[in-house]
PDB file of N, CA and C in Angstrom:
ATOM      1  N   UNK A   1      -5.728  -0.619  -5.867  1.00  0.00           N
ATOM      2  CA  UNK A   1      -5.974  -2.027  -6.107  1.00  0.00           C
ATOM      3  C   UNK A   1      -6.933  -2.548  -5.031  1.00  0.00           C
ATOM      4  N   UNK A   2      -7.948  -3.284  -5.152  1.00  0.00           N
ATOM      5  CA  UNK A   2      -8.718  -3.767  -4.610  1.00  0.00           C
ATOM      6  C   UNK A   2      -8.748  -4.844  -3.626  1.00  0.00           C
ATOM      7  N   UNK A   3      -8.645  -4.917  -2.564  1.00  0.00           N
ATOM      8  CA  UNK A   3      -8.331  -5.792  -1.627  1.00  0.00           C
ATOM      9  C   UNK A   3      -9.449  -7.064  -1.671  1.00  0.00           C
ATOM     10  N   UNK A   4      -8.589  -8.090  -2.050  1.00  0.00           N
ATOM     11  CA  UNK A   4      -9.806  -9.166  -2.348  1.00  0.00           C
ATOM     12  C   UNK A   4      -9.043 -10.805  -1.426  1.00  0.00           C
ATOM     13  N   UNK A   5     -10.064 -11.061  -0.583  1.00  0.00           N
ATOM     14  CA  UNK A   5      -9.718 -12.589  -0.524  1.00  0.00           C
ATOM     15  C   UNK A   5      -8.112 -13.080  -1.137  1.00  0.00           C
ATOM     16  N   UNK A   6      -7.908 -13.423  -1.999  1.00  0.00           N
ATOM     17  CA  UNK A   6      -7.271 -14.156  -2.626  1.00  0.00           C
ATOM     18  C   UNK A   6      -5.752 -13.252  -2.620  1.00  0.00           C
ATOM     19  N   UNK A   7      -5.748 -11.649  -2.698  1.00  0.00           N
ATOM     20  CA  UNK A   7      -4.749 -10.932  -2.447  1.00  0.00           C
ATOM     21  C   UNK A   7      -4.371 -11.095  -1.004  1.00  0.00           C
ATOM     22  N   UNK A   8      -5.070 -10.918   0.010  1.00  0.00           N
ATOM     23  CA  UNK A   8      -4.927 -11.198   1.372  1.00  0.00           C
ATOM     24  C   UNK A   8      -4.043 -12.122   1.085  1.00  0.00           C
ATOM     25  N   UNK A   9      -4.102 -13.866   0.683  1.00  0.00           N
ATOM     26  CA  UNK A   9      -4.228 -15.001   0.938  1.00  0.00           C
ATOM     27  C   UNK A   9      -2.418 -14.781   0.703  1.00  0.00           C
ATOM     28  N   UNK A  10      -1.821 -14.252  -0.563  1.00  0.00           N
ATOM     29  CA  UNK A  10      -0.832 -14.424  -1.175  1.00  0.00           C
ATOM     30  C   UNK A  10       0.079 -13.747   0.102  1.00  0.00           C
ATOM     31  N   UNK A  11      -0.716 -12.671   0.134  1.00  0.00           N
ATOM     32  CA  UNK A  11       0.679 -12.399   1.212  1.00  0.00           C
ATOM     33  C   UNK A  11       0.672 -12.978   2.053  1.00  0.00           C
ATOM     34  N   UNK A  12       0.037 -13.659   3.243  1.00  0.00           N
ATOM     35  CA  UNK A  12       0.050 -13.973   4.084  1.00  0.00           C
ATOM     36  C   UNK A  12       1.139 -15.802   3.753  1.00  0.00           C
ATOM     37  N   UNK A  13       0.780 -15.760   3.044  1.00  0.00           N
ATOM     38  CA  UNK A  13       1.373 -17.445   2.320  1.00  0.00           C
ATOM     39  C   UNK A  13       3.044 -16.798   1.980  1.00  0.00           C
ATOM     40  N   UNK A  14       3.061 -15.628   1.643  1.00  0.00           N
ATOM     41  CA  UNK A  14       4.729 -15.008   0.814  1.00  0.00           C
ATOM     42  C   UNK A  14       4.990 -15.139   2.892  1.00  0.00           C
ATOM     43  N   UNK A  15       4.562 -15.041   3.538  1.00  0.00           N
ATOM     44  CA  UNK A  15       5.244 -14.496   4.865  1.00  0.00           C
ATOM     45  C   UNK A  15       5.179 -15.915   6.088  1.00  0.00           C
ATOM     46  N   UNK A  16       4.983 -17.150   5.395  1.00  0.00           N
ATOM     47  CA  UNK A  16       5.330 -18.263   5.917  1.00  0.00           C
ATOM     48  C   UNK A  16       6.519 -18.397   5.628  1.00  0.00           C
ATOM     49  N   UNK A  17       7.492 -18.585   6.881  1.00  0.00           N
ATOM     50  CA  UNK A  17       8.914 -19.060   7.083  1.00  0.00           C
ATOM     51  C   UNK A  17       9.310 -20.022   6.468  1.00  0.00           C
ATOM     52  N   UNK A  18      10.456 -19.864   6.195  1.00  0.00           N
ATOM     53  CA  UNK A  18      10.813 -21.496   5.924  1.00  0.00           C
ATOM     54  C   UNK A  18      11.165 -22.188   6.740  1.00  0.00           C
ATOM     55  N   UNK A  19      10.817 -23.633   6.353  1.00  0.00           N
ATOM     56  CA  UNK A  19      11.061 -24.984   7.599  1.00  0.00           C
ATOM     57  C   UNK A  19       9.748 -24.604   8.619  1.00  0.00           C
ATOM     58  N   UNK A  20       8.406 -24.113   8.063  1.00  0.00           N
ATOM     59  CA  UNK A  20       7.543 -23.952   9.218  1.00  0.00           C
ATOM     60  C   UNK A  20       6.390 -24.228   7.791  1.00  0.00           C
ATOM     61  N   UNK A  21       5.218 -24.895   8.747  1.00  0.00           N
ATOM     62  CA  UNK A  21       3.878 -25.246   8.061  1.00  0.00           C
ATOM     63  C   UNK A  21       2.789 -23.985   8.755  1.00  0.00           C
ATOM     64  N   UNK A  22       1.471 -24.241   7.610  1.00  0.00           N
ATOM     65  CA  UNK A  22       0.202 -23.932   8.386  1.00  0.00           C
ATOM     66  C   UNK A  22      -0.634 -24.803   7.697  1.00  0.00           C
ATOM     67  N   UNK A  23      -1.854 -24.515   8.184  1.00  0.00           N
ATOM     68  CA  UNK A  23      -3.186 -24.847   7.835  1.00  0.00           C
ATOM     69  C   UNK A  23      -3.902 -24.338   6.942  1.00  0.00           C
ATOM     70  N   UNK A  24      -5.056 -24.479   6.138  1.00  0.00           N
ATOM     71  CA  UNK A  24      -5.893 -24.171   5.157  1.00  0.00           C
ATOM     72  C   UNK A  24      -6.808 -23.037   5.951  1.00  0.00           C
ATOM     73  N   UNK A  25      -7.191 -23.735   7.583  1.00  0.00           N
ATOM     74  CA  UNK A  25      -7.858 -23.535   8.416  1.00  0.00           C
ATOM     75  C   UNK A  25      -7.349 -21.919   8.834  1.00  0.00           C
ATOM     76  N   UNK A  26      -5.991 -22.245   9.203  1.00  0.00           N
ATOM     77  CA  UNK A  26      -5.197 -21.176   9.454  1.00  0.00           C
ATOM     78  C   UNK A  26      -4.916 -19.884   8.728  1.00  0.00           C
ATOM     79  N   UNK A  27      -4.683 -20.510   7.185  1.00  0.00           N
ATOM     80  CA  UNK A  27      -5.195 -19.091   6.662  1.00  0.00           C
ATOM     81  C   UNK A  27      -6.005 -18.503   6.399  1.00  0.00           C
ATOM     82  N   UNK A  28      -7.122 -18.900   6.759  1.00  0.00           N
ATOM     83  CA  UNK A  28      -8.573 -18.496   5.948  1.00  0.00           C
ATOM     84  C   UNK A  28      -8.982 -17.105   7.438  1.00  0.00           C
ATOM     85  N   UNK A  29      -8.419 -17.767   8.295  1.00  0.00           N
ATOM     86  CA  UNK A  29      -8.567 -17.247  10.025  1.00  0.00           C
ATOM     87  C   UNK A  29      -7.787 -15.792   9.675  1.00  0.00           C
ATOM     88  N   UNK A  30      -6.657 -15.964   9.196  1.00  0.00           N
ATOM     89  CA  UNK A  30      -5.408 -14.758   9.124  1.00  0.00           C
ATOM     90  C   UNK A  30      -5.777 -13.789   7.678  1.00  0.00           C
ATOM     91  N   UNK A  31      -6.718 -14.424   6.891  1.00  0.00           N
ATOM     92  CA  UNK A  31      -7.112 -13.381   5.876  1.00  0.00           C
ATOM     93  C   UNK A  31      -8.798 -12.953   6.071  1.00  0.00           C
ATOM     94  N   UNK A  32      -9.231 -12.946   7.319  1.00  0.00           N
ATOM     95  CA  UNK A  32     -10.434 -12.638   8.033  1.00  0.00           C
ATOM     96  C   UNK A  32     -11.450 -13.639   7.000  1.00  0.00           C
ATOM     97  N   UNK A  33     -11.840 -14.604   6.804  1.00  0.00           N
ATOM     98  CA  UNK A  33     -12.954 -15.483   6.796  1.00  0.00           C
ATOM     99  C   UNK A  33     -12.537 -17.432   7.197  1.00  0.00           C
ATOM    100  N   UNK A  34     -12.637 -17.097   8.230  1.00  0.00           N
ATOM    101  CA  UNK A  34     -12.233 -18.362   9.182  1.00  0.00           C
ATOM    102  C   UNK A  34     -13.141 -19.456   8.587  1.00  0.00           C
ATOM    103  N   UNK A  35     -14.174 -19.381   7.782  1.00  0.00           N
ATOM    104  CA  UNK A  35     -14.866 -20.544   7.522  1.00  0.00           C
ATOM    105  C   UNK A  35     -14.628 -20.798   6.014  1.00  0.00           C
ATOM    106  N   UNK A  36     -13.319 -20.414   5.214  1.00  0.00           N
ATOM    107  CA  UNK A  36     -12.798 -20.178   3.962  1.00  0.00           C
ATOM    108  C   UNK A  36     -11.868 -21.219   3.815  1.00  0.00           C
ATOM    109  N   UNK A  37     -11.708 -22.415   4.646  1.00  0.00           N
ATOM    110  CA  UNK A  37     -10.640 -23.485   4.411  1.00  0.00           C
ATOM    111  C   UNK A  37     -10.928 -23.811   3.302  1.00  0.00           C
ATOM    112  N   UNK A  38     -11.992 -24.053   2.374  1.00  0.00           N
ATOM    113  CA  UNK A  38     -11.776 -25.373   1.233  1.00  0.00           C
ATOM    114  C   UNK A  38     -11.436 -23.786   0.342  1.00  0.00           C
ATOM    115  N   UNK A  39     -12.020 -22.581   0.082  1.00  0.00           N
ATOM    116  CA  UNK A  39     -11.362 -21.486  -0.477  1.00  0.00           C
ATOM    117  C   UNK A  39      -9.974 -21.554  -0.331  1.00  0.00           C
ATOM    118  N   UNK A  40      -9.565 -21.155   0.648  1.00  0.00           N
ATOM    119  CA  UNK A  40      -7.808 -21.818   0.717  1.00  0.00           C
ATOM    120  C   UNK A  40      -7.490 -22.230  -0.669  1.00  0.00           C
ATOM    121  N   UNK A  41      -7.751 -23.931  -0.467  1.00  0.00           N
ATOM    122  CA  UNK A  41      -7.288 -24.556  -1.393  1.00  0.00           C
ATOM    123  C   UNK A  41      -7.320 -24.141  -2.422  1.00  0.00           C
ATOM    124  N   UNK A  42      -8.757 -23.877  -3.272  1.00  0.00           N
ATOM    125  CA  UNK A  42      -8.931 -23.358  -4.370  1.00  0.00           C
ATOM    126  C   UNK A  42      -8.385 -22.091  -4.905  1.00  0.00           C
ATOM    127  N   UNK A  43      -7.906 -20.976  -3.796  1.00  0.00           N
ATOM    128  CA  UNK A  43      -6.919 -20.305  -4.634  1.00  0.00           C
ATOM    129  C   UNK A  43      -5.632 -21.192  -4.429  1.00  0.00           C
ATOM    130  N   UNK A  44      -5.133 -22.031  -3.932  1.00  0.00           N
ATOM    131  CA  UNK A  44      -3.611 -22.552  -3.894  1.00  0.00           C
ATOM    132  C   UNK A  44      -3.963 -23.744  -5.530  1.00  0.00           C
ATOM    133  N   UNK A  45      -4.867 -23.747  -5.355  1.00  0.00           N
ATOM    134  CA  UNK A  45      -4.778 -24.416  -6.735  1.00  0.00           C
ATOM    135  C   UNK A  45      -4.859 -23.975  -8.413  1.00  0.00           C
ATOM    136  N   UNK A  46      -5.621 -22.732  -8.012  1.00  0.00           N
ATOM    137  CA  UNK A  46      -5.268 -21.849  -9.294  1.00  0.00           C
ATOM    138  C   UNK A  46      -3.982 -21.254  -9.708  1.00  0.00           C
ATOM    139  N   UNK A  47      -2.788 -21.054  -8.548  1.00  0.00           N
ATOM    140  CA  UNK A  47      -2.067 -20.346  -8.534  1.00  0.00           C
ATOM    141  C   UNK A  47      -1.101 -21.071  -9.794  1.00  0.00           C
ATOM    142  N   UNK A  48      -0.124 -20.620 -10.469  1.00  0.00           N
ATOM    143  CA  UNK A  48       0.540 -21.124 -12.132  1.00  0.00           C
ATOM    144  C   UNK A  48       1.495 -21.868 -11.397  1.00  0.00           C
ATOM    145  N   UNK A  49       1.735 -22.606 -11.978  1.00  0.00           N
ATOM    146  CA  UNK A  49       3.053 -23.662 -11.571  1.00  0.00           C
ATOM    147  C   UNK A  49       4.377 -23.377 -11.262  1.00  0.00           C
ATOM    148  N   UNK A  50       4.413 -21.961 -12.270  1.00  0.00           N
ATOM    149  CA  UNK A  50       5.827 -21.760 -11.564  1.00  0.00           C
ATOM    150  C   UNK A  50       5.670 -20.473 -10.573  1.00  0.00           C
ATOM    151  N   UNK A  51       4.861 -20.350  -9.566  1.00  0.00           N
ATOM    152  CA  UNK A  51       4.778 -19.212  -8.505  1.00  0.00           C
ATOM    153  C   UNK A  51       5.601 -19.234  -7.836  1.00  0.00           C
ATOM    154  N   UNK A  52       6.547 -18.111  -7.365  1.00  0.00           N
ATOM    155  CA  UNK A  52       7.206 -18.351  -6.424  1.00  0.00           C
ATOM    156  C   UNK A  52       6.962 -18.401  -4.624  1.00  0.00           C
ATOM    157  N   UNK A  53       5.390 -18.096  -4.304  1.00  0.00           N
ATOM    158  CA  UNK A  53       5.109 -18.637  -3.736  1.00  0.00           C
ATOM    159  C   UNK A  53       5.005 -19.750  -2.604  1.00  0.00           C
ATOM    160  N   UNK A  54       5.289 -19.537  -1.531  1.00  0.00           N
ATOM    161  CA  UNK A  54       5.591 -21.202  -1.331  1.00  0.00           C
ATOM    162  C   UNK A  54       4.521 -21.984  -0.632  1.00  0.00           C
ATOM    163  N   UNK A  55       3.791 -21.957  -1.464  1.00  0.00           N
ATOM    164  CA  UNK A  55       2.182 -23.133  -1.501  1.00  0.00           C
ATOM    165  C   UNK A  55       2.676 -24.138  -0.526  1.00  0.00           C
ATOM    166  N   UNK A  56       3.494 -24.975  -0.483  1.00  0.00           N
ATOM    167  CA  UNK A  56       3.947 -26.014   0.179  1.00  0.00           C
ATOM    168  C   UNK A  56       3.854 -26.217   1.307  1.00  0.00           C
ATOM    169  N   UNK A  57       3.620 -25.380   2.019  1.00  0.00           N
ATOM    170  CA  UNK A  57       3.975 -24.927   3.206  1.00  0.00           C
ATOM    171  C   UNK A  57       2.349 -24.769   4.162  1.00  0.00           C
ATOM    172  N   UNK A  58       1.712 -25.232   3.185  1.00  0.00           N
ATOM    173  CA  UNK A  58      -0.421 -25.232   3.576  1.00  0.00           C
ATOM    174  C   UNK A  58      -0.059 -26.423   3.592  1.00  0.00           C
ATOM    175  N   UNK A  59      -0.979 -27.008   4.922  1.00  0.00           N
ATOM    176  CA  UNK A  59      -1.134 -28.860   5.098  1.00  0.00           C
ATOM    177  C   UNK A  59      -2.362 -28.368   5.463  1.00  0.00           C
ATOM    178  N   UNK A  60      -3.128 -29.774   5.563  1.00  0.00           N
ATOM    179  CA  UNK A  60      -4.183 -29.797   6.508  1.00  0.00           C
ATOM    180  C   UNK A  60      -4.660 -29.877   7.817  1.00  0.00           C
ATOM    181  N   UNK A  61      -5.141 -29.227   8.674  1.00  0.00           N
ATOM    182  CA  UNK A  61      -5.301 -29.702  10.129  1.00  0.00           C
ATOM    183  C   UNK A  61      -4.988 -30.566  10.953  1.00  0.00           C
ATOM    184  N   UNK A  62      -5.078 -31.681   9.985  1.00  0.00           N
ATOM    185  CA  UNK A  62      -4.823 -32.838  10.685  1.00  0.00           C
ATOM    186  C   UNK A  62      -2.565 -32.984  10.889  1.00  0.00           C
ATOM    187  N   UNK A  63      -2.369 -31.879  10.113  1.00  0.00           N
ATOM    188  CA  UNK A  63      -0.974 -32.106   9.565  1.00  0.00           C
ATOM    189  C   UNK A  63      -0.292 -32.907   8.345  1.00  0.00           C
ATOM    190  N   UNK A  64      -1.411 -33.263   7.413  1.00  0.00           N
ATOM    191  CA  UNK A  64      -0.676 -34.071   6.477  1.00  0.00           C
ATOM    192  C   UNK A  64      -0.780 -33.217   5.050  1.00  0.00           C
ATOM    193  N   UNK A  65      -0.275 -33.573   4.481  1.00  0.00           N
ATOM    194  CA  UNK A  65      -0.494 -32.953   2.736  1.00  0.00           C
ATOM    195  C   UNK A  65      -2.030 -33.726   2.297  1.00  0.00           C
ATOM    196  N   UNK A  66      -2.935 -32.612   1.841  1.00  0.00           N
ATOM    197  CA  UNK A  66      -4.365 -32.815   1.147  1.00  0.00           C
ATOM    198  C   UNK A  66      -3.572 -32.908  -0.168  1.00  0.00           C
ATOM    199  N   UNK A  67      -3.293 -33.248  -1.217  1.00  0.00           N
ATOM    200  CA  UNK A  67      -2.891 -33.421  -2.429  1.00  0.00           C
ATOM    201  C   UNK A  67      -2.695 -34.898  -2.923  1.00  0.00           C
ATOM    202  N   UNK A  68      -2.716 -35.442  -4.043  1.00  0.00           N
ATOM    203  CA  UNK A  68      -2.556 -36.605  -4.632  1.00  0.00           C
ATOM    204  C   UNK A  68      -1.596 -37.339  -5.292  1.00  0.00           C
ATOM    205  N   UNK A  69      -1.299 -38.148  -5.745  1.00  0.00           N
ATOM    206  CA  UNK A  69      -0.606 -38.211  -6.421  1.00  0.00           C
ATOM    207  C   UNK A  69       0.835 -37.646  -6.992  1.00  0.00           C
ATOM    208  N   UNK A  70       1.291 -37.139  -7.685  1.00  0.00           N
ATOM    209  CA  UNK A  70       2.502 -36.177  -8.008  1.00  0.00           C
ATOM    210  C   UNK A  70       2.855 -34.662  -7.438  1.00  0.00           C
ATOM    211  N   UNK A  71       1.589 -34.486  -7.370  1.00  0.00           N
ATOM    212  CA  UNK A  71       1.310 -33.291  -6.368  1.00  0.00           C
ATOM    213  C   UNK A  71       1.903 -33.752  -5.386  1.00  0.00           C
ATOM    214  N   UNK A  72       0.999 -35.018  -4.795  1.00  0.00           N
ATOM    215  CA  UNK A  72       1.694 -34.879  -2.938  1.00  0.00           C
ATOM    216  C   UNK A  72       3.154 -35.089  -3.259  1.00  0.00           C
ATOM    217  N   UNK A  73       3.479 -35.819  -4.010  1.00  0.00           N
ATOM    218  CA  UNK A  73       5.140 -36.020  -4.169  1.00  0.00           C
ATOM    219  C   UNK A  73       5.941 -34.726  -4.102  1.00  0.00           C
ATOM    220  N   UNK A  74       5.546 -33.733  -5.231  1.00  0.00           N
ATOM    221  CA  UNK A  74       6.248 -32.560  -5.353  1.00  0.00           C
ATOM    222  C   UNK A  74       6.137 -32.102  -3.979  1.00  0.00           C
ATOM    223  N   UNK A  75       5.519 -31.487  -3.077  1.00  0.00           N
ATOM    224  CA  UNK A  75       5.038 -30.829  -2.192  1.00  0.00           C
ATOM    225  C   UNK A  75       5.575 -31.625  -0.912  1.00  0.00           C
ATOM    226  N   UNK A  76       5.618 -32.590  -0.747  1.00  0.00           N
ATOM    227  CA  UNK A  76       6.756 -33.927   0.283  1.00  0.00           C
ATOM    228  C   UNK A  76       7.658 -33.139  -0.352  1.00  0.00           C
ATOM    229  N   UNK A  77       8.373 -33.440  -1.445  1.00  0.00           N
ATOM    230  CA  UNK A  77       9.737 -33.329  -1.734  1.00  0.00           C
ATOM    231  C   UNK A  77      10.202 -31.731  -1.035  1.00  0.00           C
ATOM    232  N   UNK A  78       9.457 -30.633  -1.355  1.00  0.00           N
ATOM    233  CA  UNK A  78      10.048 -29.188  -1.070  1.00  0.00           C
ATOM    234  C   UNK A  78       9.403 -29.146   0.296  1.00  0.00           C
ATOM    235  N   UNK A  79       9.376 -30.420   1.156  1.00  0.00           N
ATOM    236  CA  UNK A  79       8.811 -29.601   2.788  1.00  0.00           C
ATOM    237  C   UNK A  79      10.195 -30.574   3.414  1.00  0.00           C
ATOM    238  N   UNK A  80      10.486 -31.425   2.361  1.00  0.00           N
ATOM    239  CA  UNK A  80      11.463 -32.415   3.543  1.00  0.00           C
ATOM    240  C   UNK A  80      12.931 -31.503   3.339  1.00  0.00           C
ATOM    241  N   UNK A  81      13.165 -31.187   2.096  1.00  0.00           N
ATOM    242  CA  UNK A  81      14.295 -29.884   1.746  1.00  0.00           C
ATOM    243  C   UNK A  81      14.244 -28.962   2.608  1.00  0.00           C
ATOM    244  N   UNK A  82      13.213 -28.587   2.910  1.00  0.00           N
ATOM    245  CA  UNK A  82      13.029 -27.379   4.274  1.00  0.00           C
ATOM    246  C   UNK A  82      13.206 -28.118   5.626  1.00  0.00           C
ATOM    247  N   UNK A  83      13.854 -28.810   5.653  1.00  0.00           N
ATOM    248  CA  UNK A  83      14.008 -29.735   7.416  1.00  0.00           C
ATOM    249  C   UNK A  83      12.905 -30.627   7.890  1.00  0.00           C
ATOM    250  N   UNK A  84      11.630 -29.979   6.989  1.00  0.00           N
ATOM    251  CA  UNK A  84      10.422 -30.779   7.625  1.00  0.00           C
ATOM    252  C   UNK A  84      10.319 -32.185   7.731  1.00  0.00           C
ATOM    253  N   UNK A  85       9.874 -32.720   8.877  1.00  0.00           N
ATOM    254  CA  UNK A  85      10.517 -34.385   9.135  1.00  0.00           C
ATOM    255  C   UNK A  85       8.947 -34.712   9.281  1.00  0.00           C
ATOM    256  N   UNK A  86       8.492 -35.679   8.618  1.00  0.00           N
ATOM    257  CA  UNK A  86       7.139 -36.435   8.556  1.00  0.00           C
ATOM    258  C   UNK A  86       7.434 -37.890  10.014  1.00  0.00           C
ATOM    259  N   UNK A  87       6.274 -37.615  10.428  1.00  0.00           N
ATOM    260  CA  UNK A  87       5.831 -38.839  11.273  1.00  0.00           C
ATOM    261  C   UNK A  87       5.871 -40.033  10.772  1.00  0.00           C
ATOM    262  N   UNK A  88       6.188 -41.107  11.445  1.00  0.00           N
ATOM    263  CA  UNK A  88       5.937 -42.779  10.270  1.00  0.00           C
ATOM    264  C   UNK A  88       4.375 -42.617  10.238  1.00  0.00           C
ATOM    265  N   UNK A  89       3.274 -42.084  10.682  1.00  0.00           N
ATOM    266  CA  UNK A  89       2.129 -41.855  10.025  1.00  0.00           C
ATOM    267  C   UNK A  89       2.092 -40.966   8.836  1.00  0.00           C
ATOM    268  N   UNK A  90       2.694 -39.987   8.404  1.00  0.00           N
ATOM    269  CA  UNK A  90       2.900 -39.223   7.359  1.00  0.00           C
ATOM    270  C   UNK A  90       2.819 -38.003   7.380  1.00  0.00           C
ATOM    271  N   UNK A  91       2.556 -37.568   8.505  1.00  0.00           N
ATOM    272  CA  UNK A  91       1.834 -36.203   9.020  1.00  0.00           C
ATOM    273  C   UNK A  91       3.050 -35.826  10.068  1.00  0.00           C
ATOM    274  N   UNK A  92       2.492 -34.877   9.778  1.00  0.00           N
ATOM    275  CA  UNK A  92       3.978 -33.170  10.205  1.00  0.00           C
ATOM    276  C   UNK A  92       2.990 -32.639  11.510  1.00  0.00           C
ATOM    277  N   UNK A  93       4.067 -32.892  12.839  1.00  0.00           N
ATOM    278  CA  UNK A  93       3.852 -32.527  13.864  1.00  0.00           C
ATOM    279  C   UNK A  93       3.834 -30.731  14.053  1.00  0.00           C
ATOM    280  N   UNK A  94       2.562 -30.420  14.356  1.00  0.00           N
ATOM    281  CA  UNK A  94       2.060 -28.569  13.922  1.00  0.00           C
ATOM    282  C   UNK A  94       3.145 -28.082  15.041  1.00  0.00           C
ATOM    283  N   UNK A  95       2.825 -29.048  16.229  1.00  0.00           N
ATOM    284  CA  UNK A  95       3.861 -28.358  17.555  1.00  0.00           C
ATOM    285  C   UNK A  95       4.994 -28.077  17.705  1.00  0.00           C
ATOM    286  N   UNK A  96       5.553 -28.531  16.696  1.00  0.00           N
ATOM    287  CA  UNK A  96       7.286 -28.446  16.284  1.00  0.00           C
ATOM    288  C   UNK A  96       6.979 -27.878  14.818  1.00  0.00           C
ATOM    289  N   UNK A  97       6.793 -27.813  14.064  1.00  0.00           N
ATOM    290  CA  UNK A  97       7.070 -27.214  12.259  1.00  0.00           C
ATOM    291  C   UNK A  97       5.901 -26.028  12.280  1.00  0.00           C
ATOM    292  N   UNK A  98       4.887 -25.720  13.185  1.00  0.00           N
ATOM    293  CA  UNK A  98       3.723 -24.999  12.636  1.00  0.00           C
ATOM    294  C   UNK A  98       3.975 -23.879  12.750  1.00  0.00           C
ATOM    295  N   UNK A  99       3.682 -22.580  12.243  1.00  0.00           N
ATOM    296  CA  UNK A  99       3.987 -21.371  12.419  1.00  0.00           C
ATOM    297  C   UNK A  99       2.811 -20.856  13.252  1.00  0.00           C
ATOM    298  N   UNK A 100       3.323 -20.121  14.069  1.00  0.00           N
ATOM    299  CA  UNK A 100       2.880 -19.355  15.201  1.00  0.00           C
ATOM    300  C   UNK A 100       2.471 -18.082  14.824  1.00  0.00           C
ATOM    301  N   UNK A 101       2.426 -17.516  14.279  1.00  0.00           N
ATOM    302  CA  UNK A 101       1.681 -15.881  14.938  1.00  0.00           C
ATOM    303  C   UNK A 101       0.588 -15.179  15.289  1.00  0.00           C
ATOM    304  N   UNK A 102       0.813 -15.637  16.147  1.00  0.00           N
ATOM    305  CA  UNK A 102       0.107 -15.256  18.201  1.00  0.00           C
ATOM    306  C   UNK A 102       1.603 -14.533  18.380  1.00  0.00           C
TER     307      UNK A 102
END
């Protein structure tokens, strides 16, 4: 099987903890093309609705959910179930929830 971008991406996303975030930024770094953030997204957005996957768990740099509407709702809903506690700005402190591996 052919090692492609997007295979990288899955595992590395299957091997985020639970109750811990990353970055778009972050994975693009951990599946060797560090300048692949908006790629990120675009495979997390192809992926089928019912993946088991846990997509949720990608924020943006800044720490907040990039998503809209019902999306951001769904995706709030399965990070606050995981312990994740949002700032009264809305954004998830990386220094406490972010996953580490260094």
């Amino acid at each position: 099987m052919p090692d492609t971008f997007a295979q990288r991406l899955y595992a590395i996303i299957a091997a985020i903890p639970c109750s811990k975030v990353t970055t778009y930024g972050a994975l693009a770094r951990l599946a060797g093309s560090s300048r692949a953030a908006r790629q990120v997204g675009g495979v997390l957005h192809r992926l089928p609705k019912d993946t088991t996957l846990p997509w949720h768990r990608v924020i943006n740099h800044q720490g907040r959910i990039s998503l809209t509407g019902s999306s951001f709702l769904r995706q709030k809903r399965k990070l606050r179930k995981e312990g994740i506690v949002f700032r009264k700005d809305g954004s998830i402190d990386l220094k406490v929830f972010g996953w580490n591996v260094d």
